[in-house]
Structure formats: structure tokens, C-alpha cells
C-alpha atoms as a PDB file:
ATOM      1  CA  UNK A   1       0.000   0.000   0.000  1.00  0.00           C
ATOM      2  CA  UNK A   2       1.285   3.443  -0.803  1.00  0.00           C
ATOM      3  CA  UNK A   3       0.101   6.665   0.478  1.00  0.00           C
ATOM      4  CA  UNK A   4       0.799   9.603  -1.566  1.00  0.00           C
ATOM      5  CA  UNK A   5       3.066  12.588  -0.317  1.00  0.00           C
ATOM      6  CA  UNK A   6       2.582  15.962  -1.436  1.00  0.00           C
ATOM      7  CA  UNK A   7       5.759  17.936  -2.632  1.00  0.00           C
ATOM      8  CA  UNK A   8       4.911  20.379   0.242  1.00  0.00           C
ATOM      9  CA  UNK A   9       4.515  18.052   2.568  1.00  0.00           C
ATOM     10  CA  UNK A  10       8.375  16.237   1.671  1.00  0.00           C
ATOM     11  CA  UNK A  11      10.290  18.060   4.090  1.00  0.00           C
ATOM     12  CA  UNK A  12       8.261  16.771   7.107  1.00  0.00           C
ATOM     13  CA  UNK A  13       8.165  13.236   5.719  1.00  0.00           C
ATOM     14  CA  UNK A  14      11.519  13.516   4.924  1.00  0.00           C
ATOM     15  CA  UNK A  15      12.201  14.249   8.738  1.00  0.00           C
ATOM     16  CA  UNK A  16      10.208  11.775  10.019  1.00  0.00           C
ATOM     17  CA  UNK A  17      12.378   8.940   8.253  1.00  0.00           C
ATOM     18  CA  UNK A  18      16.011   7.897   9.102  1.00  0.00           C
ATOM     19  CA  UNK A  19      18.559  10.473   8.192  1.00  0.00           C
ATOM     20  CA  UNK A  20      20.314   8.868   5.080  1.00  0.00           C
ATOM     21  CA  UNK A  21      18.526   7.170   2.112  1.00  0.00           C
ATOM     22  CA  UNK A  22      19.737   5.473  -1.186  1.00  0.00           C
ATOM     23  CA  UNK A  23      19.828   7.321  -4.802  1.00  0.00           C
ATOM     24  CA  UNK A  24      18.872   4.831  -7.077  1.00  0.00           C
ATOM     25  CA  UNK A  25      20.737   5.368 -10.486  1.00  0.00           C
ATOM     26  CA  UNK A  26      21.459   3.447 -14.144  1.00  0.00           C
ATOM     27  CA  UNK A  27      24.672   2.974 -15.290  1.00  0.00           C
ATOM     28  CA  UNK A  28      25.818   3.160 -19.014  1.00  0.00           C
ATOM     29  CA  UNK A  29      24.864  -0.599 -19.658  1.00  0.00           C
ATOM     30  CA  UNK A  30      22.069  -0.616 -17.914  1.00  0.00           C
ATOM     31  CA  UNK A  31      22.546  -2.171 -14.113  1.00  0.00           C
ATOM     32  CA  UNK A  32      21.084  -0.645 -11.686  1.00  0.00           C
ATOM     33  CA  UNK A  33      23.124   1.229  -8.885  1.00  0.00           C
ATOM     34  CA  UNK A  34      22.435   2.217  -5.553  1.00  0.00           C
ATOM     35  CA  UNK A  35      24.509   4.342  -3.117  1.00  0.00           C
ATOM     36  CA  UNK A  36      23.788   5.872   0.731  1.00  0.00           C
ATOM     37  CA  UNK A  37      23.600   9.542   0.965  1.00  0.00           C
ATOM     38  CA  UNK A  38      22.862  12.414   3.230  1.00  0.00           C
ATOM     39  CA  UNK A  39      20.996  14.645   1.394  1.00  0.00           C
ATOM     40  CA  UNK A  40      20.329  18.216   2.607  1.00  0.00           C
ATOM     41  CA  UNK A  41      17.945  20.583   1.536  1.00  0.00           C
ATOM     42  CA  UNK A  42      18.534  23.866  -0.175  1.00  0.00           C
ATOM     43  CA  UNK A  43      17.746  27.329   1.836  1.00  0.00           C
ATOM     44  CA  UNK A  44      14.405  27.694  -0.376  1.00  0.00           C
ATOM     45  CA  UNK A  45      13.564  23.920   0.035  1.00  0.00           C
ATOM     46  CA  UNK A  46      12.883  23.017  -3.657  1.00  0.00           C
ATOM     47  CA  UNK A  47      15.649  20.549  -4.040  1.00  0.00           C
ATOM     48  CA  UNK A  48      18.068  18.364  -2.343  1.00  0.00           C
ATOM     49  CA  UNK A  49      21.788  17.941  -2.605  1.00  0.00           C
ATOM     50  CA  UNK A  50      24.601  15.323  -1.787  1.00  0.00           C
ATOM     51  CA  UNK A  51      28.232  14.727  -2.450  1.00  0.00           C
ATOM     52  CA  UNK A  52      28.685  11.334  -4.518  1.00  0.00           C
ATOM     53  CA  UNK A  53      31.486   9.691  -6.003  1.00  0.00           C
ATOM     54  CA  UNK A  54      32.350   9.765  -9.982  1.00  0.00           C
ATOM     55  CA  UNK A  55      30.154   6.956 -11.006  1.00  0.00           C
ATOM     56  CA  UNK A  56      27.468   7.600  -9.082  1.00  0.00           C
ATOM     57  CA  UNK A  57      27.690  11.827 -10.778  1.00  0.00           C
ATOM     58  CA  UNK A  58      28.161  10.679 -14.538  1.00  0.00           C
ATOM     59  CA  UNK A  59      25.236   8.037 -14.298  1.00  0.00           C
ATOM     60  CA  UNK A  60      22.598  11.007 -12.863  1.00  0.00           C
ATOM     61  CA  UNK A  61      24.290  13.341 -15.922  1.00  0.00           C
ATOM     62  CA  UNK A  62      23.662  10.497 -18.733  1.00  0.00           C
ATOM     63  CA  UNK A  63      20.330   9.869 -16.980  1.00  0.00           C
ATOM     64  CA  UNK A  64      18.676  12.218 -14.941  1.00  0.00           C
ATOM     65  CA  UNK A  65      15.449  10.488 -13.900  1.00  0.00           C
ATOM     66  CA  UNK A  66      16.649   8.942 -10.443  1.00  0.00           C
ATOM     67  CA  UNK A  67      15.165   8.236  -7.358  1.00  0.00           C
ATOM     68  CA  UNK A  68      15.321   8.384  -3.461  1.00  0.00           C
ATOM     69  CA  UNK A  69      14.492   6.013  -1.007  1.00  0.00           C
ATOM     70  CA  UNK A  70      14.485   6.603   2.767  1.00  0.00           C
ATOM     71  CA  UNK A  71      14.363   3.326   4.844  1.00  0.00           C
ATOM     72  CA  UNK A  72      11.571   3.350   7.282  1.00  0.00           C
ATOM     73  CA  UNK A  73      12.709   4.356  11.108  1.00  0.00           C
ATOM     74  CA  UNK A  74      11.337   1.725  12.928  1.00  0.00           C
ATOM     75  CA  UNK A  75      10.833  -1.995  11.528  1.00  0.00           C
ATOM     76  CA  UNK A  76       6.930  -1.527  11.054  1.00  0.00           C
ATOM     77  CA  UNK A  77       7.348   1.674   9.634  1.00  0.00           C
ATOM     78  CA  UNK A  78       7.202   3.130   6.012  1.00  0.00           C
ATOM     79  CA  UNK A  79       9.840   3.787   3.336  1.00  0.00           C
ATOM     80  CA  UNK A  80       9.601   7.079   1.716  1.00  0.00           C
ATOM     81  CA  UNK A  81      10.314   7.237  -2.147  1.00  0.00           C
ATOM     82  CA  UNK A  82      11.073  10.453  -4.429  1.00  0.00           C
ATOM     83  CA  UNK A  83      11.124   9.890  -7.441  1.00  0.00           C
ATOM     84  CA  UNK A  84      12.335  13.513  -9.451  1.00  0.00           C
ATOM     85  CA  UNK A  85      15.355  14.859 -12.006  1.00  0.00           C
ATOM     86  CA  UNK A  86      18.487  14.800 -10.949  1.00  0.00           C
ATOM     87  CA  UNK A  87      21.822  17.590 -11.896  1.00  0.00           C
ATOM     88  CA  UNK A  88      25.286  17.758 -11.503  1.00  0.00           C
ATOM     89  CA  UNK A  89      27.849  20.107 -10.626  1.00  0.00           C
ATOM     90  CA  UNK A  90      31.377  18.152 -10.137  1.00  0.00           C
ATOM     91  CA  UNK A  91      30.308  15.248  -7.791  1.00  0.00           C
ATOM     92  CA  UNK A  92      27.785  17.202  -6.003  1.00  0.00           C
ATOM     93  CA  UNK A  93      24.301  15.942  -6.983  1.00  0.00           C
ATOM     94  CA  UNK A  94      21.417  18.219  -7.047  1.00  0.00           C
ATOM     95  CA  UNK A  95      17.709  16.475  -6.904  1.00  0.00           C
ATOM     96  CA  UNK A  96      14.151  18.057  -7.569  1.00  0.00           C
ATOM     97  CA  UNK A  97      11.640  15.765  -6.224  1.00  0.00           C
ATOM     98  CA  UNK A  98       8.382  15.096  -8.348  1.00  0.00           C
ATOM     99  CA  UNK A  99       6.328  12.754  -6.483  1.00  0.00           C
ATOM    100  CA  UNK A 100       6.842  10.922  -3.560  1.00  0.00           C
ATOM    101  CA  UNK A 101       4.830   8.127  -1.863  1.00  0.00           C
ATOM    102  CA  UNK A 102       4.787   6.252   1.548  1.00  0.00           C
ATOM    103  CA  UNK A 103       4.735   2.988   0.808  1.00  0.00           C
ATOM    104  CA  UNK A 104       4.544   0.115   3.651  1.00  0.00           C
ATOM    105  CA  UNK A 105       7.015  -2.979   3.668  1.00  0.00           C
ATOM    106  CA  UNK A 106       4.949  -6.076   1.616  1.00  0.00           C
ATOM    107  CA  UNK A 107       6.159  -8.378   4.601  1.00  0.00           C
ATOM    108  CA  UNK A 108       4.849  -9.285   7.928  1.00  0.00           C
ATOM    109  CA  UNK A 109       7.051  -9.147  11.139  1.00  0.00           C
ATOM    110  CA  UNK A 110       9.978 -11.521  11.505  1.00  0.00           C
ATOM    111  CA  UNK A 111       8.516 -14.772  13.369  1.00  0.00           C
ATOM    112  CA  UNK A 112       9.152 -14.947  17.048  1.00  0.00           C
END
């Protein structure tokens, strides 16, 4: 199930969450790459930014339809995913989000 976040309403959901995520990227032939960040917000809160490596910068230049994900803070909690369009400016990513959704883990609790 997936509830639906409004862009004003990111930054809150955003702090609710953990305080890293993943940026989920596509490399030149096609695999799929994920990396940790910390992403901060910019003064006027319309995008985020993060410092990533090489790799992770040319794949979000060659492709700039990425996404976030921010693991849920507590096992029964929610994951929070941005999807948006990603820039770069050396290995400084730069993300505007477009949608995001709260979206609840598929699995029950670990057995006992």
C-alpha cells in the first residue's frame, strides 16, 4: 500500500524517516546502482543535494530520472520514495523531487 506525499509536505516526511537514504541510479549498460547519501535541503527547500562519487555523478548526468528512497525508522514503519530529475555540478548531486509516496514494507514481522 502506498500513500501519496505531497511535494509540500516532503520536508516533514523527509524528517520523520532515518537520516540517510539510497539514490537509485542506471549505469551506461544498464545495471542498476544504488549508493547511501545524506541529502540536505537547499535554503528555499525546492531541491536536495549530496556529495557522490564519480560513477554515481556521470550516471545522474547520462540519466537524470533517479530516485530516493528513505528506509523506514522503525521496523513496522514506512519507506519514503522520491522519485524527481536529478543535476550535476562536479560530484555534487542536485535532486528536484516530483512525487513521492509512503509505501509500507509487503512483509509481515519476523517470526518470534
Amino acid at each position: 500500500m502506498s500513500v501519496v506525499v505531497s511535494l509540500a509536505d516532503l520536508p516533514s516526511a523527509i524528517d520523520a524517516q532515518i537520516g540517510w537514504c539510497y539514490l537509485l541510479t542506471v549505469s551506461d549498460d544498464a545495471e542498476p546502482r544504488v549508493v547511501a547519501i545524506a541529502p540536505s535541503w537547499d535554503p528555499l527547500g525546492t531541491f536536495l543535494s549530496a556529495e557522490v562519487g564519480r560513477r554515481t555523478a556521470a550516471n545522474v548526468a547520462a540519466r537524470p530520472k533517479v530516485s530516493l528512497v528513505w528506509p523506514p525508522a522503525t521496523a513496522d514503519g514506512y519507506s519514503l520514495i522520491a522519485d524527481g530529475i536529478g543535476a550535476v555540478d562536479g560530484t555534487i548531486v542536485r535532486f528536484e523531487p516530483t512525487s513521492a509516496v509512503l509505501h509500507r514494507p509487503a512483509v509481515g514481522s519476523p517470526a518470534s
